[in-house]
C-alpha atoms as a PDB file:
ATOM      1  CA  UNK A   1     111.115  56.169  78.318  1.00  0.00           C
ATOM      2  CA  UNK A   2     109.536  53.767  80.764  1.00  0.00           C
ATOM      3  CA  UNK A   3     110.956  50.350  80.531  1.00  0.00           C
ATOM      4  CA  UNK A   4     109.205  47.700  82.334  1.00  0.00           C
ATOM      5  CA  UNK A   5     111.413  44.942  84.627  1.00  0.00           C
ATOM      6  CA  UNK A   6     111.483  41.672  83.086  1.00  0.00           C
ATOM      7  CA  UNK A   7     111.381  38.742  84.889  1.00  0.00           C
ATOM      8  CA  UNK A   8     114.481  36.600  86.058  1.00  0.00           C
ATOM      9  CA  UNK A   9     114.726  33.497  83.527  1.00  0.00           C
ATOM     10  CA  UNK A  10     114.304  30.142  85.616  1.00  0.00           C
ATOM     11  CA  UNK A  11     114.407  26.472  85.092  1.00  0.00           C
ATOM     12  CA  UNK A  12     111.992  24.864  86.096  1.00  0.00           C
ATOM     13  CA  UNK A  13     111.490  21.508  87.024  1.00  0.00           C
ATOM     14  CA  UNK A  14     108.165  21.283  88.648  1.00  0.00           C
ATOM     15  CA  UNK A  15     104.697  23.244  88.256  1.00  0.00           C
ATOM     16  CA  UNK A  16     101.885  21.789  89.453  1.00  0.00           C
ATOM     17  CA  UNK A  17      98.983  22.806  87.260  1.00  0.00           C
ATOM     18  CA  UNK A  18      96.191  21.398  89.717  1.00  0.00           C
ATOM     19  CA  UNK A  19      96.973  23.964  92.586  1.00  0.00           C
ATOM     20  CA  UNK A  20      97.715  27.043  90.296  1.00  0.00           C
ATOM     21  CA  UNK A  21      94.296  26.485  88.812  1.00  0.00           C
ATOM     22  CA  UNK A  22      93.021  26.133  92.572  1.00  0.00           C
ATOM     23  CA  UNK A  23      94.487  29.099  93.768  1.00  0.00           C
ATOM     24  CA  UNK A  24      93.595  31.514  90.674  1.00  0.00           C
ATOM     25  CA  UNK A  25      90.364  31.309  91.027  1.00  0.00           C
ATOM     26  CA  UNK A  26      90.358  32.103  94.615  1.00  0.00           C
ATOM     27  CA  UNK A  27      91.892  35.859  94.099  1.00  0.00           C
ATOM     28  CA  UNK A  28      89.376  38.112  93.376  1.00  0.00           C
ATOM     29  CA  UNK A  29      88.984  39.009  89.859  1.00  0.00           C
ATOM     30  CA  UNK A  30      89.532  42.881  90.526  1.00  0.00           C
ATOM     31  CA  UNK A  31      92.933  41.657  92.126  1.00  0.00           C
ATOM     32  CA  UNK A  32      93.584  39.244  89.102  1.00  0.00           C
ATOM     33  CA  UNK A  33      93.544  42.513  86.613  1.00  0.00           C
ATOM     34  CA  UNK A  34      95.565  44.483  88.909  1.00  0.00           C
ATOM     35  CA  UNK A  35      98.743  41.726  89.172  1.00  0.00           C
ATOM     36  CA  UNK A  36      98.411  41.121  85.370  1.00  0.00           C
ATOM     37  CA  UNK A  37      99.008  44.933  84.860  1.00  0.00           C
ATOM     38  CA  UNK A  38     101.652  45.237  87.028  1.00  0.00           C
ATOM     39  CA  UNK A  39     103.459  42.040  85.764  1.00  0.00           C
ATOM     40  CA  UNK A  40     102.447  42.826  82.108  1.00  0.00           C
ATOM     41  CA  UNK A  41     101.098  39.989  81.538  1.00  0.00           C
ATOM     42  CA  UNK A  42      97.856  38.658  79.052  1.00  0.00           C
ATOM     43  CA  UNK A  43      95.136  38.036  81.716  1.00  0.00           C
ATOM     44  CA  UNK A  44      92.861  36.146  79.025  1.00  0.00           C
ATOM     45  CA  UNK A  45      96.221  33.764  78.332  1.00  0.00           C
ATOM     46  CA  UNK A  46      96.632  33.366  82.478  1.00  0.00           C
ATOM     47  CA  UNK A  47      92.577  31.890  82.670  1.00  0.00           C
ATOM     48  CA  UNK A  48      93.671  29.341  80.324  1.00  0.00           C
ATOM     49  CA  UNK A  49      92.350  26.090  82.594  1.00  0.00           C
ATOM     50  CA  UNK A  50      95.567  24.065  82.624  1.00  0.00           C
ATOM     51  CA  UNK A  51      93.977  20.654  83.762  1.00  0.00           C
ATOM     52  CA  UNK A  52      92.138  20.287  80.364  1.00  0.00           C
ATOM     53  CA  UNK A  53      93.646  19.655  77.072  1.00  0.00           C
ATOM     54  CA  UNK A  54      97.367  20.962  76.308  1.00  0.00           C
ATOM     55  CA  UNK A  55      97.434  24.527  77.382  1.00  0.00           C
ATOM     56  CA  UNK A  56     100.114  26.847  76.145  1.00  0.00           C
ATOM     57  CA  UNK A  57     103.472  26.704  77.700  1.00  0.00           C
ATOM     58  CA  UNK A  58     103.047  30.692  78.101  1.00  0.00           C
ATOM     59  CA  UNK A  59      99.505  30.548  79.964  1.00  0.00           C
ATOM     60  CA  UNK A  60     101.089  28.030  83.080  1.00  0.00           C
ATOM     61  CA  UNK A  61     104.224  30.612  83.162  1.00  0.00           C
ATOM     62  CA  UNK A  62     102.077  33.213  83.208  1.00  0.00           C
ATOM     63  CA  UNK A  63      99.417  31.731  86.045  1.00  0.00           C
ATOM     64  CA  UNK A  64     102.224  31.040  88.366  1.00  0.00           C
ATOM     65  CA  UNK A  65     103.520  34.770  87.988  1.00  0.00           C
ATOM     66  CA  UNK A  66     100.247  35.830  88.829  1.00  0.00           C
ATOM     67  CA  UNK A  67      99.690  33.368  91.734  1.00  0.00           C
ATOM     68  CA  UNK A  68     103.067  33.829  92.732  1.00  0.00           C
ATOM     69  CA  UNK A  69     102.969  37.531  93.423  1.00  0.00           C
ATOM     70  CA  UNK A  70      99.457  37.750  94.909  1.00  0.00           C
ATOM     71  CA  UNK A  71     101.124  35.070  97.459  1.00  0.00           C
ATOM     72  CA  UNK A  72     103.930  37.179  98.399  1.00  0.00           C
ATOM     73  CA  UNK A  73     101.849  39.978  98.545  1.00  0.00           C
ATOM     74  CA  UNK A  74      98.563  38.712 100.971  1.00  0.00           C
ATOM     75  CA  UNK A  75     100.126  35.987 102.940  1.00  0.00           C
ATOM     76  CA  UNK A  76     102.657  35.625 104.977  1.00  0.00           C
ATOM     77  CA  UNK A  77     105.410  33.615 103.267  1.00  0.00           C
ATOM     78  CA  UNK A  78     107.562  31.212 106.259  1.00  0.00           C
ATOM     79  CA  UNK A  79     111.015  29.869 105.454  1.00  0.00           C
ATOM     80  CA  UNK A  80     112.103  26.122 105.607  1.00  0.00           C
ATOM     81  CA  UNK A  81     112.983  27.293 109.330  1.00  0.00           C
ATOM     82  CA  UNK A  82     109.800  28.633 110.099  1.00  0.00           C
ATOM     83  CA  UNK A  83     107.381  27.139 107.377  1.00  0.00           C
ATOM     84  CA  UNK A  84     104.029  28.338 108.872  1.00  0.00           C
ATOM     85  CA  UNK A  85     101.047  26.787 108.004  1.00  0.00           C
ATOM     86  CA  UNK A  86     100.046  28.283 104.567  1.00  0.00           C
ATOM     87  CA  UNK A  87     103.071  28.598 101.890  1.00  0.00           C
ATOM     88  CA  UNK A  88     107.148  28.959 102.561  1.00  0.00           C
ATOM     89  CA  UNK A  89     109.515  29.016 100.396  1.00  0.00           C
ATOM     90  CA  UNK A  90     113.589  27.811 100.480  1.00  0.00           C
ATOM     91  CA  UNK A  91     116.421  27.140  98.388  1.00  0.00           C
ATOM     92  CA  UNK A  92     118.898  24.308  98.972  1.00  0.00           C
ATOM     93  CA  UNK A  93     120.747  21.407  97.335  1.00  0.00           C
ATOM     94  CA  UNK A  94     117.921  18.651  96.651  1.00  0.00           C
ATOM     95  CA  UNK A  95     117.875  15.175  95.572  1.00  0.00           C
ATOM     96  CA  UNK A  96     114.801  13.839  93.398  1.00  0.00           C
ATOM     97  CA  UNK A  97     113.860  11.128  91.996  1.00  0.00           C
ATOM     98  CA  UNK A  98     110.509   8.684  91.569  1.00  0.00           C
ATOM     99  CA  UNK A  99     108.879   6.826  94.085  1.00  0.00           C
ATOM    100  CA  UNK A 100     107.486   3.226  93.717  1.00  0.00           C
ATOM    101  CA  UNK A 101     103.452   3.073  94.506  1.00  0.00           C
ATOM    102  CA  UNK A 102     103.165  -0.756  94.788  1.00  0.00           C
ATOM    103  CA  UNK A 103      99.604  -0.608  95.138  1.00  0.00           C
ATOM    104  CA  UNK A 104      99.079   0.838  91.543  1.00  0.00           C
ATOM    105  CA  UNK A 105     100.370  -1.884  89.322  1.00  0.00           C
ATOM    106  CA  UNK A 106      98.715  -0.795  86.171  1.00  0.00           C
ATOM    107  CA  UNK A 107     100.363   2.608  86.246  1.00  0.00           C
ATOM    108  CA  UNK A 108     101.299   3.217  82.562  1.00  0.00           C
ATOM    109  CA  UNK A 109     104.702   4.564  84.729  1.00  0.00           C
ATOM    110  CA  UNK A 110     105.018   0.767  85.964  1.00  0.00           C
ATOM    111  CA  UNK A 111     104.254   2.246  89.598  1.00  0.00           C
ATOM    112  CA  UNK A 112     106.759   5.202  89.805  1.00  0.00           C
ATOM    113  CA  UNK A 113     103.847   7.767  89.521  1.00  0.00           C
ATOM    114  CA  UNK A 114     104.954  10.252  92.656  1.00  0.00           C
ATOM    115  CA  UNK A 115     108.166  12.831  92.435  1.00  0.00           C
ATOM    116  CA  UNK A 116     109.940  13.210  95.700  1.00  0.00           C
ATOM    117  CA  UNK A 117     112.521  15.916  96.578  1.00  0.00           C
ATOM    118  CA  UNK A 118     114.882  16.191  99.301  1.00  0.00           C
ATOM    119  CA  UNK A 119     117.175  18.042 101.018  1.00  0.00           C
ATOM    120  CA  UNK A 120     119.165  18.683 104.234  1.00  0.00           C
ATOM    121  CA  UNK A 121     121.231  21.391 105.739  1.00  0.00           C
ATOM    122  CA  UNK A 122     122.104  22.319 109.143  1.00  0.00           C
ATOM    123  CA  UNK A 123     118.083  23.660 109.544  1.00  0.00           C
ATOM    124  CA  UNK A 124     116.508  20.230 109.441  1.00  0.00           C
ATOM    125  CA  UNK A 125     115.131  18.249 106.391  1.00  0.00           C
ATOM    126  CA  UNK A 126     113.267  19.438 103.396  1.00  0.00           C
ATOM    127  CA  UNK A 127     110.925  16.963 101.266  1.00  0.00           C
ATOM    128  CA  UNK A 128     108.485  17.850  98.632  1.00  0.00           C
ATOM    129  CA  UNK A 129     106.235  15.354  97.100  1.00  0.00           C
ATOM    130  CA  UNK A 130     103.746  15.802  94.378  1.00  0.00           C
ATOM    131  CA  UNK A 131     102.669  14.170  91.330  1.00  0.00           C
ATOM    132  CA  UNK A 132     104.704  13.419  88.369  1.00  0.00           C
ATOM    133  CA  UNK A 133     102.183  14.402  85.958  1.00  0.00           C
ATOM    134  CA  UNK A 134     103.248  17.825  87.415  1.00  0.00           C
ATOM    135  CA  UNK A 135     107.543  17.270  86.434  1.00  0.00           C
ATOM    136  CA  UNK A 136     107.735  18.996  83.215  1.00  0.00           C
ATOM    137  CA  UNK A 137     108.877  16.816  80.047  1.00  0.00           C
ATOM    138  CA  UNK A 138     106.298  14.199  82.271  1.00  0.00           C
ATOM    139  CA  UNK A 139     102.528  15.606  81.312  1.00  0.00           C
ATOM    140  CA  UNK A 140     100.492  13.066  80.949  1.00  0.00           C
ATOM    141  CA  UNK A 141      99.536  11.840  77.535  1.00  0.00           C
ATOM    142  CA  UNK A 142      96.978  10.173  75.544  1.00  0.00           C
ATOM    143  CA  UNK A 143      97.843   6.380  76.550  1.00  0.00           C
ATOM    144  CA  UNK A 144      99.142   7.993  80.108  1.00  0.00           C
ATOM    145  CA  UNK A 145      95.865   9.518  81.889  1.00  0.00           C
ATOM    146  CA  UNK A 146      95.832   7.274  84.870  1.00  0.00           C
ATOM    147  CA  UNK A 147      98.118   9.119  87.375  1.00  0.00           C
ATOM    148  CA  UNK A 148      96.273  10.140  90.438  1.00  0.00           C
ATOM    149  CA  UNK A 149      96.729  12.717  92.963  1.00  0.00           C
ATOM    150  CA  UNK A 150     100.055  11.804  94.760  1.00  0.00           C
ATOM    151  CA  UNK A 151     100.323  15.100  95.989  1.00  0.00           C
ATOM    152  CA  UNK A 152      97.333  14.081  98.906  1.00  0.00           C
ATOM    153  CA  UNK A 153      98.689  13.429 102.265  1.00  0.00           C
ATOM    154  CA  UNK A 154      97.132   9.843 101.973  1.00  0.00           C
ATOM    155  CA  UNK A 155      98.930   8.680  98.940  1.00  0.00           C
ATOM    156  CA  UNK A 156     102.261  10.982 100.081  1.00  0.00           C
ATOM    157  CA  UNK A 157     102.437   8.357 102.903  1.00  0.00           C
ATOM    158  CA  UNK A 158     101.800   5.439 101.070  1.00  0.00           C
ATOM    159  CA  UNK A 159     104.326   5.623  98.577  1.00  0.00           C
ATOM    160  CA  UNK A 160     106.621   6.744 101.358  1.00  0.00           C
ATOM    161  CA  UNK A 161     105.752   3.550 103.149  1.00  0.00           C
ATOM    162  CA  UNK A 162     106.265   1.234  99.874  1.00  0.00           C
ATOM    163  CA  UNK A 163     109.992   2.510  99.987  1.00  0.00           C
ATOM    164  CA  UNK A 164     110.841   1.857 103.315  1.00  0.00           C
ATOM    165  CA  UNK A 165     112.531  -1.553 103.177  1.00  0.00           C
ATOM    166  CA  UNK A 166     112.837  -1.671 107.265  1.00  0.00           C
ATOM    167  CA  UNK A 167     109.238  -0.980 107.870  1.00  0.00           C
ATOM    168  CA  UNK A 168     106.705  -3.009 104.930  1.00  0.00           C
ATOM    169  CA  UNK A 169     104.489  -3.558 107.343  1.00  0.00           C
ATOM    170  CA  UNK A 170     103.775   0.395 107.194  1.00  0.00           C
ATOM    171  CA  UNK A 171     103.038   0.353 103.190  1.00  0.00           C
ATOM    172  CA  UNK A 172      99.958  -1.739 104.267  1.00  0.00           C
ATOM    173  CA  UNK A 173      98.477   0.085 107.037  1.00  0.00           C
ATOM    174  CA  UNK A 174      99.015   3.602 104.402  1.00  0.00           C
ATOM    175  CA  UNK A 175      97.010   1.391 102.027  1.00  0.00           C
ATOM    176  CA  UNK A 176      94.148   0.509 104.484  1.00  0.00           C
ATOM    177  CA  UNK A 177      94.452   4.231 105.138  1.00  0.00           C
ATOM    178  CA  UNK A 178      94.302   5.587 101.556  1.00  0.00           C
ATOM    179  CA  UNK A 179      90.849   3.281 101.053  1.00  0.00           C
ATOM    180  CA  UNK A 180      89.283   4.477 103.956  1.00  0.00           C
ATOM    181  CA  UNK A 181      89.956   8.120 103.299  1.00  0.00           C
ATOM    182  CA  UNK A 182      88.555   7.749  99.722  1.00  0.00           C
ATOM    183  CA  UNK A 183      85.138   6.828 101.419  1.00  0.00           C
ATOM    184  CA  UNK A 184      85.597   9.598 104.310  1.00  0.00           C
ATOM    185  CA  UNK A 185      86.464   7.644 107.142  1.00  0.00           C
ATOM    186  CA  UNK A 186      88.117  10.328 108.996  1.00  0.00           C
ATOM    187  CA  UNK A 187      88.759   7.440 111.996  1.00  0.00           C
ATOM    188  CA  UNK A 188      91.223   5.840 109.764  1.00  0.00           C
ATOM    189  CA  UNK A 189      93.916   8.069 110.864  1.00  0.00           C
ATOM    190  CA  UNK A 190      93.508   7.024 114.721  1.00  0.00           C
ATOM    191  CA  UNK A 191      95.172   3.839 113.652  1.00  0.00           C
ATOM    192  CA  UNK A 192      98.167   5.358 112.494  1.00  0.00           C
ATOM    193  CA  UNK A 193      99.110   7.355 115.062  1.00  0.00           C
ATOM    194  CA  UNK A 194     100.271  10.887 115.045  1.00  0.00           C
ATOM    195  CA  UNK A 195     101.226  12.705 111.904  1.00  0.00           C
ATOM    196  CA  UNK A 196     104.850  12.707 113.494  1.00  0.00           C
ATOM    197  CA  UNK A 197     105.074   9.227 113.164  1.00  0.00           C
ATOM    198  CA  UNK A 198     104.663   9.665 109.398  1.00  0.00           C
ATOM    199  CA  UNK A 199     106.972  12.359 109.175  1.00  0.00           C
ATOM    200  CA  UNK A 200     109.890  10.798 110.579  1.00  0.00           C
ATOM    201  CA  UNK A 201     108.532   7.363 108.077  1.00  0.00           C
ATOM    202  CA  UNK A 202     109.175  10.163 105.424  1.00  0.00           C
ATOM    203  CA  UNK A 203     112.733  11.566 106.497  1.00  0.00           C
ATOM    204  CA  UNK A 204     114.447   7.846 106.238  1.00  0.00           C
ATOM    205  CA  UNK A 205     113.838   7.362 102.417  1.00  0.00           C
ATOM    206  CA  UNK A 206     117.178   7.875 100.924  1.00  0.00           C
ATOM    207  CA  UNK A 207     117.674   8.647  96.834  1.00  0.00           C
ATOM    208  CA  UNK A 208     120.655   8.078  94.977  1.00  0.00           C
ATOM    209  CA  UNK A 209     122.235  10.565  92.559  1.00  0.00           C
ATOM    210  CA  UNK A 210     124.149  13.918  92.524  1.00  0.00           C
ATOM    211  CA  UNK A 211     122.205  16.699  94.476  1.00  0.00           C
ATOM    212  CA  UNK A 212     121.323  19.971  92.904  1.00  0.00           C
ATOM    213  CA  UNK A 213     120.660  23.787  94.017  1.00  0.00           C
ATOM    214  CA  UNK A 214     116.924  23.488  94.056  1.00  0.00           C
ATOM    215  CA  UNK A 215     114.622  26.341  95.136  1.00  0.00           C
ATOM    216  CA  UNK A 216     110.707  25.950  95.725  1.00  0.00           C
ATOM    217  CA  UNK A 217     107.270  27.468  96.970  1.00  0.00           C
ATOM    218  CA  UNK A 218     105.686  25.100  98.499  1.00  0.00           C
ATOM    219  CA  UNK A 219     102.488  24.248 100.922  1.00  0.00           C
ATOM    220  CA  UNK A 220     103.558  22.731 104.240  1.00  0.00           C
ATOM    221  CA  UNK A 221     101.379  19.131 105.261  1.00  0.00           C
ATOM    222  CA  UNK A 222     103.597  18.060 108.200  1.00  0.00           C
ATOM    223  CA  UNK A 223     105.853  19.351 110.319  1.00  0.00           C
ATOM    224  CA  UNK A 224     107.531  18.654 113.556  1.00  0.00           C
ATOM    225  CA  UNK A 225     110.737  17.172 115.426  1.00  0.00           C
ATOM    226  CA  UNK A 226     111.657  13.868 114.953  1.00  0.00           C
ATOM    227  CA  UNK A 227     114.540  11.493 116.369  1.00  0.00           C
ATOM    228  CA  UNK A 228     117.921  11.559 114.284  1.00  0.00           C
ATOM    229  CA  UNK A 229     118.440   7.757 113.611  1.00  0.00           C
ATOM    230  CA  UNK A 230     122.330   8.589 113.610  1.00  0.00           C
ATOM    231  CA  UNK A 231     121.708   9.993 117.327  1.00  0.00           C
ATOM    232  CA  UNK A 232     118.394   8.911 118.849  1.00  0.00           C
ATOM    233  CA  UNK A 233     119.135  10.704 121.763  1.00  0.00           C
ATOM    234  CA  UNK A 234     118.832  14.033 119.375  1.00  0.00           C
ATOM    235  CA  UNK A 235     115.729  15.639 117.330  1.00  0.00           C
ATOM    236  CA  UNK A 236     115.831  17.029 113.855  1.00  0.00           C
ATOM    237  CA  UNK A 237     113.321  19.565 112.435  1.00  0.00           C
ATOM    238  CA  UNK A 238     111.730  18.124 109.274  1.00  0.00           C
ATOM    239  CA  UNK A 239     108.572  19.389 107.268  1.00  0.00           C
ATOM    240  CA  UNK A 240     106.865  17.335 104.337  1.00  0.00           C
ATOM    241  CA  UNK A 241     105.331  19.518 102.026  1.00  0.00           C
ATOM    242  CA  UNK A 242     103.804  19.465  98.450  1.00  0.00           C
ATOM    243  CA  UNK A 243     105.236  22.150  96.137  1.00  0.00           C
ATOM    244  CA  UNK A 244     103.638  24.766  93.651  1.00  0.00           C
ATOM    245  CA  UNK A 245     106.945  24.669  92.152  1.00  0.00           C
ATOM    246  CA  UNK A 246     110.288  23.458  92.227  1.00  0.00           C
ATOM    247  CA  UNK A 247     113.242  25.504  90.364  1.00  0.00           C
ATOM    248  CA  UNK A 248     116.996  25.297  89.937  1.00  0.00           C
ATOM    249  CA  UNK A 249     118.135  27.796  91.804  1.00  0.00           C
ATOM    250  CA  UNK A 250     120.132  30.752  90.685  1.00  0.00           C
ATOM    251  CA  UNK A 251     121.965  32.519  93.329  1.00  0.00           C
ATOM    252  CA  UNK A 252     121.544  30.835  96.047  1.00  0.00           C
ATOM    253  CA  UNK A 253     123.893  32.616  98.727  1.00  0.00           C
ATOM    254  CA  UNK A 254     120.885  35.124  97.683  1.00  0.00           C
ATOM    255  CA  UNK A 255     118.211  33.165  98.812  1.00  0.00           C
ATOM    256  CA  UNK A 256     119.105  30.480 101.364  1.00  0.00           C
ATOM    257  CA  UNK A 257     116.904  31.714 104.088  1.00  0.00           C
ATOM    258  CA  UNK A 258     118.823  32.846 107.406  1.00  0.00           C
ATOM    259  CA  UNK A 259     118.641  30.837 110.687  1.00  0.00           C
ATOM    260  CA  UNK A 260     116.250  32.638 112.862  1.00  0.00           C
ATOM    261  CA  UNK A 261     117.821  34.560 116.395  1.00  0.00           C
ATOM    262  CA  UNK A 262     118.305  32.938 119.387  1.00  0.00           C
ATOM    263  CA  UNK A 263     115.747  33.572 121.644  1.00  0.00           C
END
């Protein structure tokens, strides 16, 4: 008797619903029956559109199965090492927590409408930012439909800005930024300098709390070296990056990517 290989059982923290639904209807429908199959999964219950109503529970699990797989299987996947420039994936401990956006002050969250994870190992630095709508227990509901997109680059930066406590003059000039991006003023981001600058803005916000094993799939937004405020003489590799999801990990020794060879 044939007996098909379940799935592993994870916890999941984070599913963005807004990026699955983006990137399901970009695999070709053909392709869409052929992963169900092979997963076993209920390709009517996978179309469910999760940005609309209360989908089942099922129908995001199942999307991100199907999403996940035809990822792994048509792109090449980078590490937190070597993220590329589509999707990577890591494991590592993580701290997480909510983000003030100052410039929202009738959030029905009192501000704290972005999620922000990060972690560091000898690699570099790890931080994924996305929206809390997308933290599960945190959908939004009825009296709660306000949240925005905070997993845009634009807003990313903002709230980063509005909780850095040595630089508020930055939270401003990510607001002035955020506006004129809404309208498409692409010359916005010539007043801000490089994306580098923003990316070492991002690796100085600290969060309290206990870390946790934390794996991910994520899409990358910013990458690059940046100076080690311990050391300024020395560089750290960090990437900012918005995740699909964000896990507890199980067996990490398993799946902490290995440092790349010395060239």
């Amino acid at each position: 008797m044939f007996w098909r290989r379940k799935a592993p059982l994870r916890y999941f923290l984070y599913i963005s619903d807004a990026k699955l639904d983006m990137l399901f209807e970009q695999i070709d429908p053909a392709q869409r029956r052929r992963v169900s199959m092979e997963l076993g999964l209920d390709l009517k219950l996978a179309s469910v559109v999760l940005r609309q109503g209360d989908p089942p529970r099922t129908a995001r699990l199942a999307k991100l199965r199907i999403v996940e797989r035809y990822i792994d299987r048509h792109h090449q996947v980078g590490t937190g090492v070597q993220p590329g420039a589509a999707f990577f994936r890591g494991s590592m401990p993580m701290r997480w927590g909510w983000l003030s956006n100052g410039y929202e002050p009738e959030s029905p969250t009192n501000g704290f409408d972005t999620v922000f994870f990060r972690g560091q190992d000898a690699n570099g630095i790890v931080m994924l930012a996305g929206s809390r709508r997308h933290v599960l227990g945190e959908e939004p509901t009825e009296e709660n439909q306000r949240l925005v997109a905070y997993s845009a680059t634009p807003n990313i930066m903002a709230v980063i800005a509005e909780n850095l406590s040595a630089r508020p003059d930055l939270a401003e000039d990510w607001r002035l930024l955020r506006a004129d991006a809404d309208i498409g003023n692409e010359a916005a981001m010539a007043v801000l300098g490089h994306p580098e600058d923003g990316l070492h803005d991002a690796t100085r916000i600290r969060l309290s709390g206990p870390s946790q094993d934390l794996e991910y799939l994520a899409v990358p937004l910013i990458q690059g070296e940046v100076p080690n405020d311990a050391q300024p003489s020395r560089h750290t590799r960090a990437i900012l990056a918005t995740p699909l999801y964000v896990a507890v990990a199980a067996e990490m020794s398993r799946r902490r990517p290995r440092r790349p060879p010395r060239p």
